[in-house]
C-alpha atoms as a PDB file:
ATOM      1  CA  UNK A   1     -19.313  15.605   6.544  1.00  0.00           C
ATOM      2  CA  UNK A   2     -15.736  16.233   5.239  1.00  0.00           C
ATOM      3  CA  UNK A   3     -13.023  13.623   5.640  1.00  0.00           C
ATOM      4  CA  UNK A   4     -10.676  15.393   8.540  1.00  0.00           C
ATOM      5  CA  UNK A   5      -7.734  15.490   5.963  1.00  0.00           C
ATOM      6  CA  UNK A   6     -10.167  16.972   3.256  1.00  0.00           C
ATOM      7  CA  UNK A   7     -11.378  19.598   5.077  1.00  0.00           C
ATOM      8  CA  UNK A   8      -8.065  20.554   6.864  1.00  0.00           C
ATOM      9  CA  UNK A   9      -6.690  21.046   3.079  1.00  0.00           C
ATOM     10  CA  UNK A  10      -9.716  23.404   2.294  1.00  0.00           C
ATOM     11  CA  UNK A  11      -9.121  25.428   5.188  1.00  0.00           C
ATOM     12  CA  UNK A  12      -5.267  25.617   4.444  1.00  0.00           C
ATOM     13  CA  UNK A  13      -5.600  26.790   0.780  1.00  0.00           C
ATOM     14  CA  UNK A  14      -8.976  27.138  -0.797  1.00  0.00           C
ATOM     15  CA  UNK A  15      -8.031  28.551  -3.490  1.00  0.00           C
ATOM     16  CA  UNK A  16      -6.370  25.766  -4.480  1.00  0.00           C
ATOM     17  CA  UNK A  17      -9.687  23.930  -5.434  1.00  0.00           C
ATOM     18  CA  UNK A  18     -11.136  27.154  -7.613  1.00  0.00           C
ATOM     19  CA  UNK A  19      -8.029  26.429 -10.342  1.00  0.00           C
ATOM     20  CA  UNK A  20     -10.708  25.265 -13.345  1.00  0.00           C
ATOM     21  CA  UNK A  21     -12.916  27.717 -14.633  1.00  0.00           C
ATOM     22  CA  UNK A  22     -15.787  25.769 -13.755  1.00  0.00           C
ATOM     23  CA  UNK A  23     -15.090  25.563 -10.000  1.00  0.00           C
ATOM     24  CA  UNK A  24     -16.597  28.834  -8.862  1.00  0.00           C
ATOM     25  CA  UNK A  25     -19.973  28.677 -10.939  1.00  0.00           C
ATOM     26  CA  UNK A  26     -20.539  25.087 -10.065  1.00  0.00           C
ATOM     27  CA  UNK A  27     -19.970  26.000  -6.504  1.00  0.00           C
ATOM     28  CA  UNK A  28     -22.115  28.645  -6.238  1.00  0.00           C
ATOM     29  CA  UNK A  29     -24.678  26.325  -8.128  1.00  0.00           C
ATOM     30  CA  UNK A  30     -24.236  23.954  -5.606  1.00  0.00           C
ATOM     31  CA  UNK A  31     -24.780  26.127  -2.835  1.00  0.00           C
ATOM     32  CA  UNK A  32     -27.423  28.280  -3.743  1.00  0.00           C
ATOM     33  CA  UNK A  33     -30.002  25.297  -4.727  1.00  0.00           C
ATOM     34  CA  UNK A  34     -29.721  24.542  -1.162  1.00  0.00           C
ATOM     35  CA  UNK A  35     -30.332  27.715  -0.248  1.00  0.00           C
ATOM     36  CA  UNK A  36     -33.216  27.668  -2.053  1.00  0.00           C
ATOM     37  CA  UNK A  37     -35.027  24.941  -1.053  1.00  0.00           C
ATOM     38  CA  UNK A  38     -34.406  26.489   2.594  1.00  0.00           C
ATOM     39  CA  UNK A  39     -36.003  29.820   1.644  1.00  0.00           C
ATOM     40  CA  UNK A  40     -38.861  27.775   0.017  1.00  0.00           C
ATOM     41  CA  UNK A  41     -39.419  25.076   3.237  1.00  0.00           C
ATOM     42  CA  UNK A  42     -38.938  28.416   5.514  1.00  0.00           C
ATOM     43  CA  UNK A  43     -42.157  29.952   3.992  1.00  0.00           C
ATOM     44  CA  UNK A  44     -43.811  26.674   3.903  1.00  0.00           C
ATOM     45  CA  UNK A  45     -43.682  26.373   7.715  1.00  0.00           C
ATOM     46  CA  UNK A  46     -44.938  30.041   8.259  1.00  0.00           C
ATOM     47  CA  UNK A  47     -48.224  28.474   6.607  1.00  0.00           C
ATOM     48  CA  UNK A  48     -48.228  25.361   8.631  1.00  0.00           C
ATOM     49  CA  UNK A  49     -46.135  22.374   6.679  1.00  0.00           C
ATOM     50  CA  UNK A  50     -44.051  20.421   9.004  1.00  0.00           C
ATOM     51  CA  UNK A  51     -42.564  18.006   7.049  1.00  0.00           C
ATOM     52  CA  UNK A  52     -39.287  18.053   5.044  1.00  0.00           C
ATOM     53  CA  UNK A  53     -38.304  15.277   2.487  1.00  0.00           C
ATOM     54  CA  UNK A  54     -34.914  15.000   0.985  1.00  0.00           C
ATOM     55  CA  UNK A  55     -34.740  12.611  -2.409  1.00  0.00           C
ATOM     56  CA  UNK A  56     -31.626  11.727  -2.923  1.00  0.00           C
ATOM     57  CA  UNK A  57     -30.362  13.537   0.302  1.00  0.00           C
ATOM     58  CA  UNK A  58     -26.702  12.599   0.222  1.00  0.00           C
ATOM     59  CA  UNK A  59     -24.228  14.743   2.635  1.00  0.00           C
ATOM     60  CA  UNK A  60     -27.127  17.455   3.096  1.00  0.00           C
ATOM     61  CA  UNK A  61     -26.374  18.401   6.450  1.00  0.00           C
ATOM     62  CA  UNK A  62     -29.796  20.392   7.090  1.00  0.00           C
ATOM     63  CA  UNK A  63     -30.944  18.056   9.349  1.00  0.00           C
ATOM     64  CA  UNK A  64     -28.144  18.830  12.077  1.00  0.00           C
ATOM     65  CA  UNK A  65     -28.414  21.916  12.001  1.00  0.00           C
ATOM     66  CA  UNK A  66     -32.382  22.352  11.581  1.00  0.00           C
ATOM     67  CA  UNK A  67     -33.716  25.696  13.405  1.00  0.00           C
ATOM     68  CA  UNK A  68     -37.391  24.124  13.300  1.00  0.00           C
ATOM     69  CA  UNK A  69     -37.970  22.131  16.319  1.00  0.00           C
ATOM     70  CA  UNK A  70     -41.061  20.752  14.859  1.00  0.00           C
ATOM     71  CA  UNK A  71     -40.284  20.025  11.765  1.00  0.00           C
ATOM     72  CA  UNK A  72     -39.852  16.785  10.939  1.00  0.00           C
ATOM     73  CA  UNK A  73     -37.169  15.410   8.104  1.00  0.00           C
ATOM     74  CA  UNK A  74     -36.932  12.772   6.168  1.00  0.00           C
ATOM     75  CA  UNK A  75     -33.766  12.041   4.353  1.00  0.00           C
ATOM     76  CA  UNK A  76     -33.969   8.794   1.414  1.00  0.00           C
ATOM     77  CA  UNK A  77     -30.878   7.788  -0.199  1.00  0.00           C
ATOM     78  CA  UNK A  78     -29.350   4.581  -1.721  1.00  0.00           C
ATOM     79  CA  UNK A  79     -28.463   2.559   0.799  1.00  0.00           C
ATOM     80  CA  UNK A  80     -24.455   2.600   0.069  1.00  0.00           C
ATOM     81  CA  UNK A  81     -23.992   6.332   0.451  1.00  0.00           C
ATOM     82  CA  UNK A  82     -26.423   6.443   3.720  1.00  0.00           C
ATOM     83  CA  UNK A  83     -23.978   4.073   5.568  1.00  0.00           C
ATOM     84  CA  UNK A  84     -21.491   6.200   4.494  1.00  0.00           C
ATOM     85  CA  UNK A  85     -23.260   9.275   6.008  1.00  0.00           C
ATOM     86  CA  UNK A  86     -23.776   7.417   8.801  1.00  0.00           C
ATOM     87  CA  UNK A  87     -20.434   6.681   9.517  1.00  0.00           C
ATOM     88  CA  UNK A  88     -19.394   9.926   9.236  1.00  0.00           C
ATOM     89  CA  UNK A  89     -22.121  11.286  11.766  1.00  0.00           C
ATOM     90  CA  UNK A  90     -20.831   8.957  13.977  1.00  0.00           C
ATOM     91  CA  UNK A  91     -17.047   9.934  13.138  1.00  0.00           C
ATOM     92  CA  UNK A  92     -17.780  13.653  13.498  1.00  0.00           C
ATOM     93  CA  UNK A  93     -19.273  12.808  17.152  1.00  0.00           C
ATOM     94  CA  UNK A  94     -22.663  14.586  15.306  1.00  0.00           C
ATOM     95  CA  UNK A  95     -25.547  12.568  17.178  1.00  0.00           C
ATOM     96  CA  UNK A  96     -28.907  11.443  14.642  1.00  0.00           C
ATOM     97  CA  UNK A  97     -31.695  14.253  16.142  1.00  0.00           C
ATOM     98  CA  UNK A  98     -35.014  12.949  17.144  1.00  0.00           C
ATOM     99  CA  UNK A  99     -36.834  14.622  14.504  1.00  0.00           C
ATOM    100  CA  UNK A 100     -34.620  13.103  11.819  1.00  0.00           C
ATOM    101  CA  UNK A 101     -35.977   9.567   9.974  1.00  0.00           C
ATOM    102  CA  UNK A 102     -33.059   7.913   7.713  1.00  0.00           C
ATOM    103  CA  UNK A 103     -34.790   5.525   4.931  1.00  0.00           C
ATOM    104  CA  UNK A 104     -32.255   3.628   3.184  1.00  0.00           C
ATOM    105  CA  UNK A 105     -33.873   3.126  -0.622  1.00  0.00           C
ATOM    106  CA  UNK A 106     -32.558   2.501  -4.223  1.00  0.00           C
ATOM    107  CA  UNK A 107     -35.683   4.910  -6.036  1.00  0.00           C
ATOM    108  CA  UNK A 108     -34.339   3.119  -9.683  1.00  0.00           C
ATOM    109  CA  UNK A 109     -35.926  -0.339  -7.879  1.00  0.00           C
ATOM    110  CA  UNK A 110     -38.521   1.158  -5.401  1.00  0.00           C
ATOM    111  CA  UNK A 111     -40.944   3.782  -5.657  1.00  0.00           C
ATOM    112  CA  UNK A 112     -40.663   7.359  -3.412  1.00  0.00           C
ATOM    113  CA  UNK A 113     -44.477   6.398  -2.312  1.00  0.00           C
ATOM    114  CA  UNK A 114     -43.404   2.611  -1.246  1.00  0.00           C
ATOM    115  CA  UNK A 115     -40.359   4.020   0.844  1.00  0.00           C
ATOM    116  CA  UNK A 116     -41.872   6.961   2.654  1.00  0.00           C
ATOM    117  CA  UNK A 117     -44.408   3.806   3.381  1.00  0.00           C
ATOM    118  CA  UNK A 118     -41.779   2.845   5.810  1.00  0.00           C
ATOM    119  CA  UNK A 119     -41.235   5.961   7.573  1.00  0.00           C
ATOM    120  CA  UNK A 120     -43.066   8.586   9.385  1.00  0.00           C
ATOM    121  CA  UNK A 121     -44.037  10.470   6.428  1.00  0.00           C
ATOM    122  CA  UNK A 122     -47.930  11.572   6.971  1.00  0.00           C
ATOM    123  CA  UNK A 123     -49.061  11.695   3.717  1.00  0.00           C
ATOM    124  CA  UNK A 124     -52.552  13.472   4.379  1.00  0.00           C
ATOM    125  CA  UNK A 125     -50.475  16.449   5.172  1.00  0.00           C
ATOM    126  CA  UNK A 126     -48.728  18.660   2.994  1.00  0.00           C
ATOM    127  CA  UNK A 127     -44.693  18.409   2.916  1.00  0.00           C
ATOM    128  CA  UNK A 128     -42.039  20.446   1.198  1.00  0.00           C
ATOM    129  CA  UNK A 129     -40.014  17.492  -0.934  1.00  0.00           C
ATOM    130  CA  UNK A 130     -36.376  18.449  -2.180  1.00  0.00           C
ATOM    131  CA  UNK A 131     -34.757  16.689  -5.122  1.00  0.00           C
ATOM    132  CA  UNK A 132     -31.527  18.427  -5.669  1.00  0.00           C
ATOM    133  CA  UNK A 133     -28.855  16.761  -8.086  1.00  0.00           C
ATOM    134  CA  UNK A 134     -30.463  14.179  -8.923  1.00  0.00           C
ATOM    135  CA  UNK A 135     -32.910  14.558 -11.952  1.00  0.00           C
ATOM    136  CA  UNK A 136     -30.285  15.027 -14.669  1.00  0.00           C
ATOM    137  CA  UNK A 137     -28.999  11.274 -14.184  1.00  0.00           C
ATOM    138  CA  UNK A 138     -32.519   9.358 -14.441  1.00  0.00           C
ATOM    139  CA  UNK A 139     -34.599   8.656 -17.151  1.00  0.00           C
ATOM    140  CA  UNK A 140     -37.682  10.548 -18.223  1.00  0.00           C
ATOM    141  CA  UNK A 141     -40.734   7.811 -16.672  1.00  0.00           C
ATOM    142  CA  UNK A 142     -38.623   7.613 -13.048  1.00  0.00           C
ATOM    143  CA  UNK A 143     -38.621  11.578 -13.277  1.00  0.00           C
ATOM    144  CA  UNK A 144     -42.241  11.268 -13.933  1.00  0.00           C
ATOM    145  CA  UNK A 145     -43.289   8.431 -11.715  1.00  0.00           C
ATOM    146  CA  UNK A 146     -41.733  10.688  -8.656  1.00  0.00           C
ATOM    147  CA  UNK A 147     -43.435  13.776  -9.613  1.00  0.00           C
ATOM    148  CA  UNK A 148     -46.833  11.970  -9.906  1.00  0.00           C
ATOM    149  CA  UNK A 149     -46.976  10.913  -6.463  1.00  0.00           C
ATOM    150  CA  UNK A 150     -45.545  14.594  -5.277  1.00  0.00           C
ATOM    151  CA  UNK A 151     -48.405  16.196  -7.228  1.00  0.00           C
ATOM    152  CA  UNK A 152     -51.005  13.527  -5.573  1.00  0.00           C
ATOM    153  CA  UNK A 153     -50.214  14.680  -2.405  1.00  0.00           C
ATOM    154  CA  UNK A 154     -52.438  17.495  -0.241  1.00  0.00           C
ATOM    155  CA  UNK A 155     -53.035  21.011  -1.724  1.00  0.00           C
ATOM    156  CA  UNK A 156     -49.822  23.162  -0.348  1.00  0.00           C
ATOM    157  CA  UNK A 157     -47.228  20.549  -0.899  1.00  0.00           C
ATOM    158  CA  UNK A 158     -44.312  21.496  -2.698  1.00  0.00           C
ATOM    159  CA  UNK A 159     -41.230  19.972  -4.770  1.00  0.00           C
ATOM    160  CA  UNK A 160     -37.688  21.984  -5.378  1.00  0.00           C
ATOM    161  CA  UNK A 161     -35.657  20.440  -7.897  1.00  0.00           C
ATOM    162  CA  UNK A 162     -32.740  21.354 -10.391  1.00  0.00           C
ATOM    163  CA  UNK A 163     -32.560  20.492 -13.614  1.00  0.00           C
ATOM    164  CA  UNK A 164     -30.549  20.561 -17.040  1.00  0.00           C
ATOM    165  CA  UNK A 165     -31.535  22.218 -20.281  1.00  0.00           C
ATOM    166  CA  UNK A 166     -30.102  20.917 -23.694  1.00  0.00           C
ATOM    167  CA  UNK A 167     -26.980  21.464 -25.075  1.00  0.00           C
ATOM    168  CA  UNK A 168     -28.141  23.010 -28.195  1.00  0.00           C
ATOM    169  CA  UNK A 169     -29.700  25.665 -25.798  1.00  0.00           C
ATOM    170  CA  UNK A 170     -26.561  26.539 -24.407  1.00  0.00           C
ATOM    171  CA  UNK A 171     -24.473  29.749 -25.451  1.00  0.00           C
ATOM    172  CA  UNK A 172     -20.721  28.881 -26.528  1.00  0.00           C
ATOM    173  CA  UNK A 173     -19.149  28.801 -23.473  1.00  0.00           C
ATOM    174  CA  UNK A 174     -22.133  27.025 -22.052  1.00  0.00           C
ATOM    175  CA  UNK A 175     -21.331  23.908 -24.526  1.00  0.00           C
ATOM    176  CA  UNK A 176     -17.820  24.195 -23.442  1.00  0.00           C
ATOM    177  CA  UNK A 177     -18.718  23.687 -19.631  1.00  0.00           C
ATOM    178  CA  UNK A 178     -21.434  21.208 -20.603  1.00  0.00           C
ATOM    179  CA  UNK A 179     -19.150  19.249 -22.042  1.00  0.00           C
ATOM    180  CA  UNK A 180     -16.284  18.992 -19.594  1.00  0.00           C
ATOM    181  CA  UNK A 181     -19.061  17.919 -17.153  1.00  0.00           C
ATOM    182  CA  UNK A 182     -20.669  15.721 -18.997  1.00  0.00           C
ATOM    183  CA  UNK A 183     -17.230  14.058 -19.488  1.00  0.00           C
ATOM    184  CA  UNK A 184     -16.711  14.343 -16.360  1.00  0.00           C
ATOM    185  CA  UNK A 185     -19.646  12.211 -14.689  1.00  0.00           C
ATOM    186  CA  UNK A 186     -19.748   9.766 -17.438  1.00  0.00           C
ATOM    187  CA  UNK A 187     -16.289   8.857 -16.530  1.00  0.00           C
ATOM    188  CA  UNK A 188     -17.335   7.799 -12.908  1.00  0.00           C
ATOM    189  CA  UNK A 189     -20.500   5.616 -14.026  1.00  0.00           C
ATOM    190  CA  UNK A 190     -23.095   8.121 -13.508  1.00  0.00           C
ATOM    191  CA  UNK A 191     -23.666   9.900 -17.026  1.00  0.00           C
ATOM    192  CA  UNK A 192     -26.134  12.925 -17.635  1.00  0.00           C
ATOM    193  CA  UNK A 193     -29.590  11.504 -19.357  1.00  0.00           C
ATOM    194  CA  UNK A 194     -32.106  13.467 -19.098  1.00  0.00           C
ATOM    195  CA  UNK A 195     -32.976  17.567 -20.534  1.00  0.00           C
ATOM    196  CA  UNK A 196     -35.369  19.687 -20.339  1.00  0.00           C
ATOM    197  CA  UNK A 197     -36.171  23.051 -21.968  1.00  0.00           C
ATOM    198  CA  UNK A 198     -38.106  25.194 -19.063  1.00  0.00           C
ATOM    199  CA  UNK A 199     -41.356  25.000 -21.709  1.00  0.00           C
ATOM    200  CA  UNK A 200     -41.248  21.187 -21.909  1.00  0.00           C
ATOM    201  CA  UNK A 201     -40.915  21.204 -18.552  1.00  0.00           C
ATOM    202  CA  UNK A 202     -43.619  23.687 -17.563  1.00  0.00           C
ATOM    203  CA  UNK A 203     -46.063  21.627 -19.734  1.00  0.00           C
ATOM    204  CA  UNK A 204     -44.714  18.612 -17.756  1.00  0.00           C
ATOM    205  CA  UNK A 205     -45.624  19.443 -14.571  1.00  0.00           C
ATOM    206  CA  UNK A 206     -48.702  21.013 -15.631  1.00  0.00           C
ATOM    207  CA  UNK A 207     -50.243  17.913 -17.128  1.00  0.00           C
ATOM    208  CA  UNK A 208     -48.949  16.255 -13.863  1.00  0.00           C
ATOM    209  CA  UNK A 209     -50.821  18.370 -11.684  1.00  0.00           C
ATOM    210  CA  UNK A 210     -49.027  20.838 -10.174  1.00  0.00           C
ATOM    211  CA  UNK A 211     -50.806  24.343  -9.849  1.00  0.00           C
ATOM    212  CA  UNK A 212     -48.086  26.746 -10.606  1.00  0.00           C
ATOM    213  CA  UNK A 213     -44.444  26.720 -11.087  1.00  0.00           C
ATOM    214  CA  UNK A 214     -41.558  29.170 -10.379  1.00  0.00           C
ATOM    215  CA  UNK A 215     -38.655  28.422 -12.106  1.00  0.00           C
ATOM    216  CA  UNK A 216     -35.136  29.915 -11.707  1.00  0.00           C
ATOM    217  CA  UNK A 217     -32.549  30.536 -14.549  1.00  0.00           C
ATOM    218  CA  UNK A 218     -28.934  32.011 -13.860  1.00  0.00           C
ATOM    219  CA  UNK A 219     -29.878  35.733 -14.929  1.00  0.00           C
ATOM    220  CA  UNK A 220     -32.761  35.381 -12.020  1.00  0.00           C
ATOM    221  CA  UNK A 221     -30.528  33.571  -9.271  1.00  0.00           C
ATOM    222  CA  UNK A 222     -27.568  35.669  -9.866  1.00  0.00           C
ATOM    223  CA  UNK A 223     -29.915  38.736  -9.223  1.00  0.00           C
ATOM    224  CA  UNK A 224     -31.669  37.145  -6.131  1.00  0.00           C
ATOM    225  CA  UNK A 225     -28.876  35.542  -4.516  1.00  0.00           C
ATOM    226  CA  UNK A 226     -25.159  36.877  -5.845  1.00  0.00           C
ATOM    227  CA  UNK A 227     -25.896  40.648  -6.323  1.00  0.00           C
ATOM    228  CA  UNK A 228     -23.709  42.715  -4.842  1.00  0.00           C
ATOM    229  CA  UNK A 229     -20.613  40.939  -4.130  1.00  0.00           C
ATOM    230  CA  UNK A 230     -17.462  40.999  -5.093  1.00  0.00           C
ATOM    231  CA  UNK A 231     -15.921  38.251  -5.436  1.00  0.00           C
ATOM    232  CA  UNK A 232     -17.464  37.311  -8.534  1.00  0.00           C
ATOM    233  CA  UNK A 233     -19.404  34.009  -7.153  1.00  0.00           C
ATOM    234  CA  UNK A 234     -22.560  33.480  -9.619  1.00  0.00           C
ATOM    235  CA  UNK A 235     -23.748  30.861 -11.679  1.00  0.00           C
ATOM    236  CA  UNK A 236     -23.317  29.832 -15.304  1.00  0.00           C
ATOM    237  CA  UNK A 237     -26.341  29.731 -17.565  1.00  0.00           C
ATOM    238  CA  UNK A 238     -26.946  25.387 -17.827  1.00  0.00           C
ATOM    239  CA  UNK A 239     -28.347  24.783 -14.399  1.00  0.00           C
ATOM    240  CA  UNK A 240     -31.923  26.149 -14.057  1.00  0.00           C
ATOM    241  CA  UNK A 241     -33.674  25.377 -10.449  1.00  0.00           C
ATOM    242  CA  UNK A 242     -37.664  24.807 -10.173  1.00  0.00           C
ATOM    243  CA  UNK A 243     -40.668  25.002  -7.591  1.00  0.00           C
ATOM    244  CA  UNK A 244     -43.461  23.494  -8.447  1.00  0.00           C
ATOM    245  CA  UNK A 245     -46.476  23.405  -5.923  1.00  0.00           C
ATOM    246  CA  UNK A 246     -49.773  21.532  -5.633  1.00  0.00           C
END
């Protein structure tokens, strides 16, 4: 998905691009809610669920390289950056599989229930829905709204999401990080808005309708996923990732 010139300057010095203090936790944030949502649609399909939503799917590239024949996976994104994806497919010579549905859809004008409408989604089966990067920059009711047709949906479906917690929950050096990001996305249009502590957002999701939650902070990821290695990769304590099931 990398612009040629982008990647070849990764692959030349990638160090270069781990200079801020930030860069390695963020990356391994990055990468291991991915991985996550993997792990949790891999299970899924050992009990039967076939179908794989991404909200908000961006440059995801699970699609193309999908092990799951049968699996089918539906990626909705603002209409903008799916072109853009598109085009780089195309660029990349990376042909659009068969099991693959693309729904172009701004979610801050239409509903997630009005635009899997117009795609193959089967909504009297379960599905494995992930929302990765996205809930931090919306406001609490279109958080809510999206989760309340998730948690309508048949017994076994699932939802993987990251989220935010507060500032004022944050250690020192947390509030230092938080606030270089924060900075940081505000100053390309798209500024953090919304929080939540993992109580408030337990008792969210459990007035929702969701039958149990599992919910990931950076002691338990760095134990599950970054044990072990060394070269230090692990993730800094404000990003928290979430499963909720129905």
């Amino acid at each position: 998905m990398l612009q040629p010139d982008v990647a070849a300057r990764i692959r030349a010095a990638p160090h270069a691009y781990d200079r801020s203090p930030i860069a390695t936790p963020l990356r391994a944030f990055l990468a291991v809610r991915s991985r996550f949502a993997e792990d949790t649609l891999r299970t899924a399909i050992d009990h039967g669920v076939s179908q794989y939503v991404l909200i908000g799917a961006g440059f995801d590239t699970f699609a193309y390289r999908n092990p799951y024949p049968d699996t089918r996976v539906i990626e909705i994104d603002h209409p903008a950056t799916q072109a853009e994806k598109k085009r780089r497919l195309a660029a990349a010579g990376i042909a659009l599989p068969n099991h693959v549905s693309l729904i172009p859809a701004d979610l801050s004008v239409r509903s997630l229930g009005e635009a899997l409408a117009s795609s193959a989604f089967e909504p009297q089966k379960a599905a494995v829905f992930a929302w990765l990067g996205v809930i931090p920059y919306l406001e609490l009711p279109a958080i809510e709204t999206t989760l309340r047709y998730i948690a309508a949906l048949p017994t076994g479906t699932e939802i993987v999401f990251d989220y935010g917690i507060p500032r004022s929950s944050l250690n020192f050096i947390g509030r230092l990080v938080f606030d270089r990001m924060a900075s940081r996305v505000a100053a390309i249009g798209e500024p953090w808005k919304t929080f939540f502590t993992p109580r408030d957002l337990h008792r969210l999701l459990s007035n929702i309708g969701f039958s149990a939650v599992e919910d990931l902070g950076a002691n338990e990821i760095n134990a599950r996923y970054f044990a072990g290695r060394s070269d230090r990769l692990r993730v800094g304590e404000a990003g928290r990732i979430a499963r909720a099931v129905v």
